[in-house]
Protein backbone atom coordinates (compact mmCIF):
# COMPACT_ATOMS: atom_id res chain seq x y z
CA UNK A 1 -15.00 32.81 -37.26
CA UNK A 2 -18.42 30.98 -37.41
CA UNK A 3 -20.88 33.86 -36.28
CA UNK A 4 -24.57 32.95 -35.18
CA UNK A 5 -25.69 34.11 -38.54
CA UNK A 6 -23.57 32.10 -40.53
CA UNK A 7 -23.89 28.94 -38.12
CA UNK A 8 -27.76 29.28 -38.62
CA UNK A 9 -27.12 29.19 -42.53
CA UNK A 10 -25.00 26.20 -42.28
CA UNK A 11 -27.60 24.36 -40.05
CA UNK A 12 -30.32 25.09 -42.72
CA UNK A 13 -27.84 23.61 -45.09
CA UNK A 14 -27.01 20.34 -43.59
CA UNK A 15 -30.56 19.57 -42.93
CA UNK A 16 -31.10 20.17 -46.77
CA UNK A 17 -28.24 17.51 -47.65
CA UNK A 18 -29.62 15.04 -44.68
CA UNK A 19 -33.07 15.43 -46.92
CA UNK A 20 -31.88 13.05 -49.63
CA UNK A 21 -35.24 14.25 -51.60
CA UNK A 22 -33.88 18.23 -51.99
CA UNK A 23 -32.08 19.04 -55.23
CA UNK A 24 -29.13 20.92 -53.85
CA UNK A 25 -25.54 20.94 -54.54
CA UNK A 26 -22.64 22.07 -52.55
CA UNK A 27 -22.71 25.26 -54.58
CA UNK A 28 -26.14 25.99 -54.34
CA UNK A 29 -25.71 25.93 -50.66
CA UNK A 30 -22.42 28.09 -51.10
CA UNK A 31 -24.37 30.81 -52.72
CA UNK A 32 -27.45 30.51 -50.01
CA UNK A 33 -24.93 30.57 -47.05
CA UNK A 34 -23.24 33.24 -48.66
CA UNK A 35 -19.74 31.85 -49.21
CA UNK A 36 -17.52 30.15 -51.73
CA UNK A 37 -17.61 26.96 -52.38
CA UNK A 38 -14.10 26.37 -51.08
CA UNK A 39 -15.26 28.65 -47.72
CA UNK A 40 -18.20 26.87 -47.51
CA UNK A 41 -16.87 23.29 -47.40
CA UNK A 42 -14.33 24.72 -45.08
CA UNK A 43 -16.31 26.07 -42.56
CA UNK A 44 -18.99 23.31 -42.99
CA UNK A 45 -16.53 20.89 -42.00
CA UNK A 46 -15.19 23.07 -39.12
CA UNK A 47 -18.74 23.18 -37.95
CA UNK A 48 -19.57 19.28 -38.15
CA UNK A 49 -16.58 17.45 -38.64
CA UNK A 50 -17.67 16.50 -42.33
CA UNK A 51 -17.69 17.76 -45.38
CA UNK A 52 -20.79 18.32 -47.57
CA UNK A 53 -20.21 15.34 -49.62
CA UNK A 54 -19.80 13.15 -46.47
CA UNK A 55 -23.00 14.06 -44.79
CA UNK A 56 -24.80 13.07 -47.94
CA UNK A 57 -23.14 9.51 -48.50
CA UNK A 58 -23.69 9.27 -44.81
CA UNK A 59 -27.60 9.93 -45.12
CA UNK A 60 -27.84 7.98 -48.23
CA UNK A 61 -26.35 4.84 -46.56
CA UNK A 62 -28.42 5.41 -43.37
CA UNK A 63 -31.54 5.35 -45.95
CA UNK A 64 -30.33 2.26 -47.26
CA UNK A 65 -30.13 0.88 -43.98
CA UNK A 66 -33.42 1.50 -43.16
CA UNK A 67 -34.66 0.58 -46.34
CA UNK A 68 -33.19 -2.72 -46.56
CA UNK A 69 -34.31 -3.52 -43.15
CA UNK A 70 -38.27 -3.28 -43.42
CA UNK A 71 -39.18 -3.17 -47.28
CA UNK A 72 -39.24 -6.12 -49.73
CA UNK A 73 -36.93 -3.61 -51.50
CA UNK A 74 -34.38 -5.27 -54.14
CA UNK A 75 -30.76 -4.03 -52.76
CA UNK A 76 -30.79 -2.55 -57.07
CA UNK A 77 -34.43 -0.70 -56.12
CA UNK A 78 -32.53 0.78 -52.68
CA UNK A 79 -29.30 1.80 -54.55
CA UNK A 80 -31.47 3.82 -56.92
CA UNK A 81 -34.14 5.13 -54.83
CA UNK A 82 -31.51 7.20 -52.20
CA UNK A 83 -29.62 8.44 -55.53
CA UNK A 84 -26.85 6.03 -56.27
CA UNK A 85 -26.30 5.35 -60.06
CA UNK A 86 -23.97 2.39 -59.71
CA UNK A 87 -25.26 -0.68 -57.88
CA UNK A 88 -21.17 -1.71 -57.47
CA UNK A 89 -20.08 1.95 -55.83
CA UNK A 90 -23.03 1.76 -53.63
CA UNK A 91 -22.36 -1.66 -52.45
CA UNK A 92 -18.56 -0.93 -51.95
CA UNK A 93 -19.65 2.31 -49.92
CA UNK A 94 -21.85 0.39 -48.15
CA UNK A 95 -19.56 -2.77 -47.28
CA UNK A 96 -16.95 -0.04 -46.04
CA UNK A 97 -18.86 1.82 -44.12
CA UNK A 98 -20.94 -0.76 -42.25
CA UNK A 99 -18.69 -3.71 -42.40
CA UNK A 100 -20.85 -5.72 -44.46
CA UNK A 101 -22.32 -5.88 -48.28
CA UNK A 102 -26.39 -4.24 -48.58
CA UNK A 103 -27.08 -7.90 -49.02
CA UNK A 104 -25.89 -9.69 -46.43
CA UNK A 105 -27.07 -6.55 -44.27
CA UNK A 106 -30.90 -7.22 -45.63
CA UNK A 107 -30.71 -11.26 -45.28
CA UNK A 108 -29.32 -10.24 -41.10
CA UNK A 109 -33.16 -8.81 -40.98
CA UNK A 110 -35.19 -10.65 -42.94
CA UNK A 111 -35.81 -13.29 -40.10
CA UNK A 112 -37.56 -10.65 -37.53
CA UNK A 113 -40.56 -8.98 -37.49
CA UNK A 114 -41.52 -6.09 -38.51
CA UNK A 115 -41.43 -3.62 -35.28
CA UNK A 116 -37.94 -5.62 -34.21
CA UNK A 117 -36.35 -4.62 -37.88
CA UNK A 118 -37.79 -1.09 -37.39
CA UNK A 119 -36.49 -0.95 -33.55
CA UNK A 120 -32.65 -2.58 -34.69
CA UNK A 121 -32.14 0.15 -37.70
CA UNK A 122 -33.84 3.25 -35.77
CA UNK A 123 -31.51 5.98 -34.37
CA UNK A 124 -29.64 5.47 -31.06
CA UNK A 125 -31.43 9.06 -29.69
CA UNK A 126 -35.06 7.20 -30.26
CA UNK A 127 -34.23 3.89 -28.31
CA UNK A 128 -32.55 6.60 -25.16
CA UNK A 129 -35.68 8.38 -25.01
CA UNK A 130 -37.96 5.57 -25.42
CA UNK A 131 -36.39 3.79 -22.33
CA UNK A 132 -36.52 6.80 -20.56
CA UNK A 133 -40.30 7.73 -21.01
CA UNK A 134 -40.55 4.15 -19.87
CA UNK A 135 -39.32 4.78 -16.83
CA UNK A 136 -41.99 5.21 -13.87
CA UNK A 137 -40.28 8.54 -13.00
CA UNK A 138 -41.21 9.77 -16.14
CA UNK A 139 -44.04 7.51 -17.55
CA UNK A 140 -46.79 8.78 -14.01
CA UNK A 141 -49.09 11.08 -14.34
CA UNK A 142 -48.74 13.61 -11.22
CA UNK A 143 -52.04 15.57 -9.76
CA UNK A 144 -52.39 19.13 -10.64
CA UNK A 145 -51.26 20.09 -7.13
CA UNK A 146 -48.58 17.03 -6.53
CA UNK A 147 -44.98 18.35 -7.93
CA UNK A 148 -43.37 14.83 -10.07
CA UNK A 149 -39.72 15.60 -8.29
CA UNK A 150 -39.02 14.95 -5.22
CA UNK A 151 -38.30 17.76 -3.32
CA UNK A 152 -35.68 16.88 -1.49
């Protein structure tokens, strides 16, 4: 049973492996959440629907991504600089996962500008609530006394 306390613990946990600059290790974040290493990964995966391990690869390669798309950034600089040692596991990981090698990936971008490489490799979320605030509904200012829903 994932309790509040423990489900707190893990949260603090996954945002240290999304922070690809924290030293941490799955047993590390065992002993801070309390658990065994086997219990942790357990429950961690109950609670996401990854393992530890995954959610790292998966912030490493999202790094990458962004990486690739708006620095001058050799794809050997990127590999090393979100913690890969091996330039030819880190391009196989990255060819699996996103369908195509770091390369090919970075030459896809290098024809756009800068905002448009930023805007293609930001996360879904940002794009939603960018087109949302642009909406007039939400974009108006309203008078003090002028409600901005309707009220009927």
């Amino acid at each position: 049973m994932l309790t509040q306390e423990l489900l707190v613990r893990m949260c603090r946990a996954r945002a240290a492996l999304l922070d690809l600059d924290a030293d941490v290790t799955v047993a590390s974040l065992a002993q801070a959440s309390r658990l065994s290493r086997s219990q942790f990964i357990a429950r961690y995966r109950a609670a996401f629907g990854d393992t530890p391990h995954q959610t790292r690869i998966r912030a490493r390669l999202e790094r990458a991504k962004w990486l690739l798309a708006t620095t001058r950034l050799t794809v050997t600089d990127i590999c090393m600089a979100v913690g890969c040692s091996s330039l030819g596991s880190f391009s196989s990981l990255f060819r699996l996962r996103s369908g195509e090698s770091p390369a090919q990936f970075k030459a896809r971008f290098s024809e756009l500008d800068q905002s448009q490489r930023a805007a293609s490799v930001a996360p879904d979320c940002l794009s939603l609530m960018a087109a949302a605030w642009t909406q007039s509904d939400f974009s108006r200012s309203a008078e003090p006394d002028e409600p901005l829903e309707s009220a009927s």
